[in-house]
Every structure is written in structure tokens, then in C-alpha cells.
Protein backbone atom coordinates (compact mmCIF):
# COMPACT_ATOMS: atom_id res chain seq x y z
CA UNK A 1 6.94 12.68 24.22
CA UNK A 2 9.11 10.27 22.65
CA UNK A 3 7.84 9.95 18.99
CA UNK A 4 8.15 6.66 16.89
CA UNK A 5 10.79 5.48 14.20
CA UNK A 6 11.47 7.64 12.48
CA UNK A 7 11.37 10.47 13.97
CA UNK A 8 9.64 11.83 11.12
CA UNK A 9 6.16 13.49 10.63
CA UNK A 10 4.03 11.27 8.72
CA UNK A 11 5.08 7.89 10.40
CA UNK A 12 4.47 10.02 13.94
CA UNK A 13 1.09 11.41 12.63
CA UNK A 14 -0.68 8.21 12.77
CA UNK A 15 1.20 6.73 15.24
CA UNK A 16 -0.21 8.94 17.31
CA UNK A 17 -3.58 8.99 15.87
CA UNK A 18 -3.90 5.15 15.69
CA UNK A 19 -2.43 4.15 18.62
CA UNK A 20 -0.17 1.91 16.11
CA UNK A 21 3.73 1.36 15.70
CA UNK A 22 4.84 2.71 12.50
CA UNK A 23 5.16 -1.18 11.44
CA UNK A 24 1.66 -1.90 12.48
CA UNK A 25 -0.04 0.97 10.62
CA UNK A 26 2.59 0.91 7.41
CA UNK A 27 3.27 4.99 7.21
CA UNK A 28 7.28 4.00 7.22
CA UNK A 29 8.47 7.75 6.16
CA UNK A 30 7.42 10.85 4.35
CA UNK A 31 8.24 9.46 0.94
CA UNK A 32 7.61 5.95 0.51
CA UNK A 33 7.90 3.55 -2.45
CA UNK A 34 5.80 0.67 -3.09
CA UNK A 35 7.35 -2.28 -4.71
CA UNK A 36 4.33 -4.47 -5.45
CA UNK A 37 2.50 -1.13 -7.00
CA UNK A 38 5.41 0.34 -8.33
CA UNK A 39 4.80 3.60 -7.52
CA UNK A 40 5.16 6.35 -4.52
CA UNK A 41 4.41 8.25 -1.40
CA UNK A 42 5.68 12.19 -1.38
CA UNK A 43 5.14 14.36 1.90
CA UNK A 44 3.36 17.43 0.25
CA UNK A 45 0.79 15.22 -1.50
CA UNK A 46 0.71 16.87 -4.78
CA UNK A 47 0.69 13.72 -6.80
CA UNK A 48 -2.30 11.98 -7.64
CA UNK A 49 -0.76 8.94 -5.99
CA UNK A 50 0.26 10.61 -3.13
CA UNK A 51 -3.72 11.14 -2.71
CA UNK A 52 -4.59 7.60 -3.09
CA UNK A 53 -6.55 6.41 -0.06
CA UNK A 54 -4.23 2.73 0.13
CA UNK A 55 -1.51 4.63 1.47
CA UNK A 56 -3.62 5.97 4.88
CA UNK A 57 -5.43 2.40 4.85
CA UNK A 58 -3.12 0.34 6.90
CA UNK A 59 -5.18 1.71 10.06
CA UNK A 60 -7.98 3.76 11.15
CA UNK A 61 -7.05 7.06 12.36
CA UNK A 62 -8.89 8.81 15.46
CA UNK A 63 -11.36 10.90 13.45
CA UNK A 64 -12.36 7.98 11.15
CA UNK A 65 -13.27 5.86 14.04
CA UNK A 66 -14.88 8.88 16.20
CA UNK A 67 -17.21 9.50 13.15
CA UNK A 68 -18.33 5.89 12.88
CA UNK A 69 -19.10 5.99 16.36
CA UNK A 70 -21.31 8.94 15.93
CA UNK A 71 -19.10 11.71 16.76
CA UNK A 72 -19.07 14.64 14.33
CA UNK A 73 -14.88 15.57 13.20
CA UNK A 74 -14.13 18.62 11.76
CA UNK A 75 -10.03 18.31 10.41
CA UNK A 76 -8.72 21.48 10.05
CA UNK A 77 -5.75 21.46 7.46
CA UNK A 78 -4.67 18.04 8.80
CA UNK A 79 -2.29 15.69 6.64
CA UNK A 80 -4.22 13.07 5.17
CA UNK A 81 -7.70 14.34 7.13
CA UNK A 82 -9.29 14.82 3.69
CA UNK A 83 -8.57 10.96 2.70
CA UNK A 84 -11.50 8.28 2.71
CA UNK A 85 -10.76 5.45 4.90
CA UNK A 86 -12.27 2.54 3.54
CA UNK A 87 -15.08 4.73 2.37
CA UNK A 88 -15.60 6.86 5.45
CA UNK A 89 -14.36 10.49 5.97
CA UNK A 90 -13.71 13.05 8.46
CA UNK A 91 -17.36 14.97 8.69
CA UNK A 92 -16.01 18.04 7.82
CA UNK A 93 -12.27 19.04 6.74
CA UNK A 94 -11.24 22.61 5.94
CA UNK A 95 -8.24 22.47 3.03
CA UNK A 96 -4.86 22.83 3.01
CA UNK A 97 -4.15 25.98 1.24
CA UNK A 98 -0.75 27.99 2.39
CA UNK A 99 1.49 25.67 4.44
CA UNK A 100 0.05 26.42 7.93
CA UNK A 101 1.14 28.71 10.83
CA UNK A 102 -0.02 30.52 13.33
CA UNK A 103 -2.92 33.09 11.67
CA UNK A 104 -4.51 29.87 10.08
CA UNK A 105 -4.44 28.04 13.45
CA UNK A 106 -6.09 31.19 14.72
CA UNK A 107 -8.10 31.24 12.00
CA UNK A 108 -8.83 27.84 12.32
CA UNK A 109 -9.45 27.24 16.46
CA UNK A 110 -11.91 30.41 15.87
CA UNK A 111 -14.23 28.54 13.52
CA UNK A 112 -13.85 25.25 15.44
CA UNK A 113 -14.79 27.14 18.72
CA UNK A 114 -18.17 28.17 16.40
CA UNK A 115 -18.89 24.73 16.01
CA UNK A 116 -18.22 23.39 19.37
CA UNK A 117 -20.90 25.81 20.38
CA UNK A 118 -23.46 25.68 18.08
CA UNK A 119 -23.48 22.12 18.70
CA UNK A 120 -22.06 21.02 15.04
CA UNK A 121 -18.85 19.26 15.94
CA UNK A 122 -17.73 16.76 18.99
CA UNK A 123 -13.82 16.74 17.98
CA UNK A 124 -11.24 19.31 16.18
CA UNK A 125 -8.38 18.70 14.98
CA UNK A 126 -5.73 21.95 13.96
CA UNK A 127 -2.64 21.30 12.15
CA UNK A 128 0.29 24.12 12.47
CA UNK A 129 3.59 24.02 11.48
CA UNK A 130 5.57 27.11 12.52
CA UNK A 131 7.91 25.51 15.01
CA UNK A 132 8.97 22.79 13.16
CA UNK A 133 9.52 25.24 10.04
CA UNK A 134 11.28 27.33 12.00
CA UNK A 135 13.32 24.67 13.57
CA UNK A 136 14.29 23.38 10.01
CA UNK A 137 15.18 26.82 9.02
CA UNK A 138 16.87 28.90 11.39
CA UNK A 139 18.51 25.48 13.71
CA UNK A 140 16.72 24.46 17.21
CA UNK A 141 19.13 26.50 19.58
CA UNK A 142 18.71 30.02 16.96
CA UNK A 143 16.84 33.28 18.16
CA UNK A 144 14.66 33.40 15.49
CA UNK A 145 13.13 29.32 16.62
CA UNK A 146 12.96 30.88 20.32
CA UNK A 147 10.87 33.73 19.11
CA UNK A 148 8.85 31.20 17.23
CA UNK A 149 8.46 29.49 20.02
CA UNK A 150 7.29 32.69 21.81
CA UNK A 151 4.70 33.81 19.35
CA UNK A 152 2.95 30.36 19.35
CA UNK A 153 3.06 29.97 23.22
CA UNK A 154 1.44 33.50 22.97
CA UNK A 155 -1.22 31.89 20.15
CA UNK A 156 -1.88 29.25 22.64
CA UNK A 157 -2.95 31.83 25.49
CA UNK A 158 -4.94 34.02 23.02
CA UNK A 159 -6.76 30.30 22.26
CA UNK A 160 -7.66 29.86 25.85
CA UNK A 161 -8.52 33.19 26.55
CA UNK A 162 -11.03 32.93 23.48
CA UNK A 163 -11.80 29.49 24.88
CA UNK A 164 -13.53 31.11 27.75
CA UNK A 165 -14.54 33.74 26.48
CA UNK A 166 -17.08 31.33 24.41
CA UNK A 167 -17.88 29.71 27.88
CA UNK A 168 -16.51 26.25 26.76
CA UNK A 169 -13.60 26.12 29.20
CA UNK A 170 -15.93 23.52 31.36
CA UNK A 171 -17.08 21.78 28.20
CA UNK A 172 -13.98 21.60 25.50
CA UNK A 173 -10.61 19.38 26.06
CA UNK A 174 -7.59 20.78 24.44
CA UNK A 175 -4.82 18.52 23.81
CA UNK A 176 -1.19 19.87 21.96
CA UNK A 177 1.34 18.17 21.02
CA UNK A 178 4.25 17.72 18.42
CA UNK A 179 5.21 14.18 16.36
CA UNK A 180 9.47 14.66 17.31
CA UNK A 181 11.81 16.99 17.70
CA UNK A 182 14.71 18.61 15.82
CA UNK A 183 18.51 19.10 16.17
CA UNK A 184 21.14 20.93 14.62
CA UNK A 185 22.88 20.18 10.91
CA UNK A 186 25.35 21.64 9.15
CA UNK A 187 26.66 21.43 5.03
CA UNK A 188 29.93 20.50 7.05
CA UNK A 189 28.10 17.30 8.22
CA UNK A 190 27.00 15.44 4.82
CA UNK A 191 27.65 11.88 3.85
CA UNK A 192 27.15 11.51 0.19
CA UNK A 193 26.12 7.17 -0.53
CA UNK A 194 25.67 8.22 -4.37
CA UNK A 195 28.83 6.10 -5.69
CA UNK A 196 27.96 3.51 -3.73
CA UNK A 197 24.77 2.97 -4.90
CA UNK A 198 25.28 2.16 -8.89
CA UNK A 199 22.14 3.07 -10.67
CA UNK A 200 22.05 -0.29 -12.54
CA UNK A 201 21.91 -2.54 -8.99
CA UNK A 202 19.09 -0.01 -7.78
CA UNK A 203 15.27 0.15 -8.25
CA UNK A 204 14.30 2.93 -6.64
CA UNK A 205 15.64 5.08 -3.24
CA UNK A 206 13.85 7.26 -0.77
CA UNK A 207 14.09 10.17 1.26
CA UNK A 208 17.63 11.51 2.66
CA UNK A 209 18.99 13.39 5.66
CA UNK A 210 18.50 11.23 8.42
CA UNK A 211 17.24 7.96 6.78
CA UNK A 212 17.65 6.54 3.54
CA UNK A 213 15.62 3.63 2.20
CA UNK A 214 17.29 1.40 -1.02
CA UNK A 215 15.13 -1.02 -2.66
CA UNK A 216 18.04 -3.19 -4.54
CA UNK A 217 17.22 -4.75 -8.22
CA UNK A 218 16.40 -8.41 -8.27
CA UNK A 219 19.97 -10.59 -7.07
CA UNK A 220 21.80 -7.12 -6.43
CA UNK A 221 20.89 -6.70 -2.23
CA UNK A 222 24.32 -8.35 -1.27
CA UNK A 223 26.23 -6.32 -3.74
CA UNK A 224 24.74 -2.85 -2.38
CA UNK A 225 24.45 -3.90 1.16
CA UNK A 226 28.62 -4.83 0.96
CA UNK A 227 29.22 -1.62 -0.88
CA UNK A 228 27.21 0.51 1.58
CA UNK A 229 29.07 -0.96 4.45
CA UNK A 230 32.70 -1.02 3.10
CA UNK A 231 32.10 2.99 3.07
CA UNK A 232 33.33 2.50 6.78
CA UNK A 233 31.80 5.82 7.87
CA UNK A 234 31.16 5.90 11.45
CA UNK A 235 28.60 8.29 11.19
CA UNK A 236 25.92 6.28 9.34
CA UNK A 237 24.84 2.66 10.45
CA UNK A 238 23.74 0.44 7.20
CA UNK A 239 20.89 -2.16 7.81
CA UNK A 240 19.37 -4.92 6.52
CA UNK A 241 15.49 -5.00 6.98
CA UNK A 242 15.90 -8.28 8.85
CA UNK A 243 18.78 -6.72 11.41
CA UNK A 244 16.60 -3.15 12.23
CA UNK A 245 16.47 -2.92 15.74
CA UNK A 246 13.58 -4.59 17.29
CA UNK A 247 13.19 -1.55 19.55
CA UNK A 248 12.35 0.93 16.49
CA UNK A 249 8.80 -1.38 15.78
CA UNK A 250 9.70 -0.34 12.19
CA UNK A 251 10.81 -3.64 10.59
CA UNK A 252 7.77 -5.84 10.26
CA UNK A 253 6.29 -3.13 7.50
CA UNK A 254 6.00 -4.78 4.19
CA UNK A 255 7.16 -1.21 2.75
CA UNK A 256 9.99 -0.71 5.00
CA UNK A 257 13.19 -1.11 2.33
CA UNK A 258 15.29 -4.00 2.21
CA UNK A 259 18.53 -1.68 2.69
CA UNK A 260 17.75 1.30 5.44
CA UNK A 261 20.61 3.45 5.84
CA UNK A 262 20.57 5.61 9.18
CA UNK A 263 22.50 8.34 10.21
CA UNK A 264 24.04 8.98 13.78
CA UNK A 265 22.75 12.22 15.46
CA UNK A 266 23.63 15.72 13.32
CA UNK A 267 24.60 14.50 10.34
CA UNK A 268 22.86 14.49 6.96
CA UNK A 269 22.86 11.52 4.49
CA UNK A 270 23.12 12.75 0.79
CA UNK A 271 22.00 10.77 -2.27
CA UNK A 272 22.03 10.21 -6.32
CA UNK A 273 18.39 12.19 -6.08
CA UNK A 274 19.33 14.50 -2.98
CA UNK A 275 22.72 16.16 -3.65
CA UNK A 276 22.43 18.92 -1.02
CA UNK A 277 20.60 19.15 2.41
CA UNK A 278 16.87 20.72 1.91
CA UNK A 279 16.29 24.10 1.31
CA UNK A 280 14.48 26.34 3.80
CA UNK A 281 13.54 30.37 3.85
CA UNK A 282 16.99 31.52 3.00
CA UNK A 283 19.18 28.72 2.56
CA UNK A 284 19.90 24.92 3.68
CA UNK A 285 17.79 24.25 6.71
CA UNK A 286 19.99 24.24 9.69
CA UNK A 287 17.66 21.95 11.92
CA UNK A 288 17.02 18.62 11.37
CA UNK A 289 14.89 15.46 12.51
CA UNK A 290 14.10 11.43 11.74
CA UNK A 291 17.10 10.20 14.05
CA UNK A 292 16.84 7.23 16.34
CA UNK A 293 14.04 8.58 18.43
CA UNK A 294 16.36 7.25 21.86
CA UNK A 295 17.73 10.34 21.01
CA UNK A 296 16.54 13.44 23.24
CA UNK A 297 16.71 15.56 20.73
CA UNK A 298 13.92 13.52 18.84
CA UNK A 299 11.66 14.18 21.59
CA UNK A 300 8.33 15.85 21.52
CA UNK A 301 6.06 17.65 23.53
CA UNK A 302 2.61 16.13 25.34
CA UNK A 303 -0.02 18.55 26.89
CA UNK A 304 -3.47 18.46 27.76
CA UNK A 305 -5.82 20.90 29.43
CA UNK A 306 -9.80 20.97 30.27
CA UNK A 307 -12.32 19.56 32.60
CA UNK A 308 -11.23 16.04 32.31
CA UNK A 309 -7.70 16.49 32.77
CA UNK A 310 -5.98 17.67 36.55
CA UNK A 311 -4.04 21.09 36.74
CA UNK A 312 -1.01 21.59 37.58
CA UNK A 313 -0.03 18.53 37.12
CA UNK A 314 3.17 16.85 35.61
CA UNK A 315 3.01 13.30 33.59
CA UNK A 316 6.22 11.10 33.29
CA UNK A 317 7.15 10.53 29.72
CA UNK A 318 4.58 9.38 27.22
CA UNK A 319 5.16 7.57 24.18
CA UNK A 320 3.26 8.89 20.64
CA UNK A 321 1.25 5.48 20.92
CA UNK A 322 0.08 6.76 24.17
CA UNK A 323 -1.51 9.80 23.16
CA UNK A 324 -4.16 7.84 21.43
CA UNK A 325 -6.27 6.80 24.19
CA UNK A 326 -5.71 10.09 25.92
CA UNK A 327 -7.64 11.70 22.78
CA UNK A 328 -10.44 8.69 22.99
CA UNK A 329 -11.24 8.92 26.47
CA UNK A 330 -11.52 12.25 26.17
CA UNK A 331 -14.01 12.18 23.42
CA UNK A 332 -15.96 9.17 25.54
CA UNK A 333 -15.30 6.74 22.23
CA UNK A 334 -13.96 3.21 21.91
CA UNK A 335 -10.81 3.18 20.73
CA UNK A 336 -9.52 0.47 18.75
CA UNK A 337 -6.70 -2.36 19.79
CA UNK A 338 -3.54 -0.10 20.11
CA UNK A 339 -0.10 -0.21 21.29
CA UNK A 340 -0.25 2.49 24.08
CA UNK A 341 0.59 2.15 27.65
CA UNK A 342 -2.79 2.98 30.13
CA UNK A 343 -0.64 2.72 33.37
CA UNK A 344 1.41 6.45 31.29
CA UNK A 345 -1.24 8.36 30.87
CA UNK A 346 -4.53 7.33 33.55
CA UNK A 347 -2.77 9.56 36.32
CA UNK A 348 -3.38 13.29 33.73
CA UNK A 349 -7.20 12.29 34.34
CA UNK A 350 -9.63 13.51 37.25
């Protein structure tokens, strides 16, 4: 699956559940800034802001549209499924409380097998994050992420074992899948931009590691944008909003910065705000993601299962903004206008 610009999670969580290009639904990165509000986006959500429904606005996500066509959604520990969309909600959505992995997606499948069969709920949707923890912590090629990787593929049997052991393996479509991918970073592999970004010709910066967005102060952009770029480094490529690929669908996002800084594959952009790489389990994380998502290292995974989908069959690559319409047909809605590709996915169905 080859996950939108950035290759980050929130942009990639409602690309794929919209359908949308990050620059069509306006989730640009995991910590955002808005200029005309003056105030900010942060991935963990534990600011009021960060709760405010604007932010998750800019499109309607699967399980807001599903419920207003009369399908009952039960989010299970899903980023931003607890929001109000323009004054709708997910039917039911079971909270957030330890960062999720595999006994709360246990947990969690267990009670939304219970309400598939009592007839409460038409969709599910379980959020877990072990792999991509793991790849963070440990590095993408390390033991430990492979054993990860084994315990959750393990999960996933024990889930369709249980699956028909509740006789809804004829009734209940399962589809998995990941927003990007991860590769490997090292402290050897920093590029600090801090002196070249003077506090007094800034207004605000976001986010590190792979991207970095730089919001200049009023008649300061040419000033930054020359000092950026006479850093020389040919491991980081500095943009103006205006010269972002076309390709990345990212630019045409009113919050997308007027400076974005990106780095090439493996390395780790440091700022005034972000003076080391992030810290996982027992140190710097060693894995990494956000990169140009041409890169196969960005990529994620796609899989479906259930009575409307064939067996044993492979799918040529998908794109997140295909997965959308995979998930509506599946649930026999509507789905909004969307940016997928039909002629990617049609050939996974019966």
C-alpha cells in the first residue's frame, strides 16, 4: 500500500478513511499549526485544541458517513473516532485509555464480534499500534520488530479463529491494513536547521524528523527560505509551498507551511523545539517514517478477507485513497466523491 504525503499517521488516517489526498481533506501532519486561528494540532490529542472538531472537518470520514446512511459504527480506540463531524458521531466509540496493542485489540475485536452478533453494530473499526511502536523503537530490520510482527500475525489468527467460532465467517468482512511504513535512523544521521532559523524571522515551526514545516513572520519568507537553502546539505531538500511536488497532492492545503523542509531517506531533521530524535522504550527510536512515500520503505500493507472478497488471491499495489471504496462496498454504503482508483481494487471482489 503506498500511503500518502507524508508518510505519516494522521495525514494517512483519513486519507484512507475519506478517500481524500492529504490536500483535499487538510490533515497535513501530526502536529499542525493554524495561522488564521493561531493555534495547534498535537498527535496525542491532549490539548483542548487538539480536540476541537475543525481540525477532522475538512472531510467526512467512513464511519461518519456510514452512520448517516443508517449503518450503526462502533470505533474502537480510533484517532479522532470520538470527534463530532459537523454534529454527527460515530454510534458508539470505546476510549483511548493505554496507547493500544495487541490485548486491547483482543480485547477490543472480542466485544465488536458481540455486537456484530447480537445485531447492534454494521461496521468496527480497531486501532493497534504495536508494530509501528515497535518499529520506532527497536529499528524495522531488529529481532525484537520481527517478533512483534510474529505475535500480531498470531493475534490475527486467534481473531479469525474466534471469528468462526461466533459463526460470522460468512457474514463479517475483515479488512487490515497499516497508514506507511518505517525505516532505519540513527543519532549519527541528524541535521540540526536551528541556526538557520532565527527566532525573530519565525512564527511558529512544526514537527521534525522527516518533515519540518516553518511558517516565516510577515516579509521574512525570502530571508529563511535563502538561509535554509545556503545550508547546502544534500540530505534535506528545502521547499517553497508553491514548488512541492505536484505528485505528493500535499500543496493545495491552506495549512500546509509556506517553508516545508524534507529529509532524504534515513536521516532525521532536528530543530530549535526538537533537539534530539524522539524517545522510545529505552532510548532514541531507531525506526523512522514521513519520507517521500515513492520510497519503498514508506510502504504499507493492504488485506482483506470474508465473503465478499476472493481467496487466495493477490492485488497489484493499492494506493491509501483506494482503500476507501474497498471499506464502502463492503459495508453496501455510498461513498462520497473520492480520489481512489476502482480499476485497483474491483478484481479483490467476488
Amino acid at each position: 500500500m503506498v500511503p500518502d504525503f507524508p508518510s505519516l499517521s494522521y495525514p494517512n488516517y483519513y486519507s484512507i478513511m475519506t478517500g481524500l489526498h492529504v490536500e483535499n481533506h487538510g490533515f497535513v501532519g501530526n502536529f499542525m499549526w493554524n495561522q488564521e486561528r493561531g493555534n495547534s494540532f498535537e498527535i496525542k490529542m491532549e490539548t483542548a485544541e487538539s480536540k476541537k472538531s475543525h481540525w477532522f472537518e475538512g472531510a467526512e470520514p467512513l464511519w461518519i458517513t456510514a452512520v448517516k446512511q443508517e449503518k450503526r459504527t462502533n470505533m474502537f480506540e480510533w484517532p479522532g473516532g470520538h470527534i463530532p463531524n459537523k454534529g454527527t458521531t460515530s454510534t458508539f466509540y470505546d476510549e483511548m485509555g493505554e496507547w493500544p496493542m495487541i490485548p486491547h485489540m483482543m480485547k477490543n475485536l472480542k466485544k465488536a464480534f458481540n455486537k456484530f452478533k447480537t445485531d447492534k453494530i454494521d461496521m468496527a473499526g480497531v486501532f493497534v499500534d504495536v508494530v509501528d511502536d515497535g518499529g520506532h523503537s527497536y529499528g524495522p530490520n531488529s529481532k525484537e520488530l520481527k517478533d512483534i510482527i510474529r505475535q500480531t500475525d498470531e493475534a490475527i489468527k486467534q481473531m479469525l479463529d474466534m471469528l468462526v467460532q461466533e459463526g460470522l465467517e460468512d457474514k463479517v468482512n475483515i479488512v487490515i491494513f497499516s497508514d506507511h511504513g518505517m525505516t532505519e535512523i540513527s543519532e549519527s544521521r541528524t541535521i540540526d536547521i536551528s541556526d538557520h532559523i532565527g527566532y525573530a524571522d519565525v512564527e511558529a515551526v512544526r514537527d521534525k524528523g522527516a518533515v519540518c514545516s516553518i511558517w516565516p513572520r510577515e516579509g521574512k519568507l525570502e530571508k529563511v527560505y535563502s538561509n535554509l537553502r545556503q545550508m547546502n546539505n544534500k540530505h534535506i531538500t528545502v521547499y517553497k509551498k508553491e514548488n512541492l511536488p505536484e505528485r505528493w497532492r500535499y500543496k493545495n492545503s491552506q495549512l500546509v507551511a509556506p517553508i516545508i523542509v524534507v529529509a532524504e531517506l534515513g536521516w532525521y531533521i532536528l530543530t530549535p523545539s526538537g533537539q534530539s530524535i524522539d524517545k522510545y522504550r529505552d532510548g532514541p527510536a531507531k525506526g523512522h517514517h514521513g519520507y517521500d512515500n515513492a520510497e519503498k520503505d514508506m510502504r504499507g500493507i493492504f488485506l482483506a478477507c470474508g465473503p465478499d472478497f476472493k481467496k487466495n488471491f493477490k492485488n497489484g499495489p493499492v494506493k491509501a485513497v483506494d482503500i476507501y471504496q474497498v471499506m464502502c462496498k463492503a459495508l453496501d454504503i455510498q461513498p462520497l466523491p473520492h480520489k481512489g482508483s476502482w480499476s485497483s481494487v474491483k478484481d479483490i471482489f467476488i
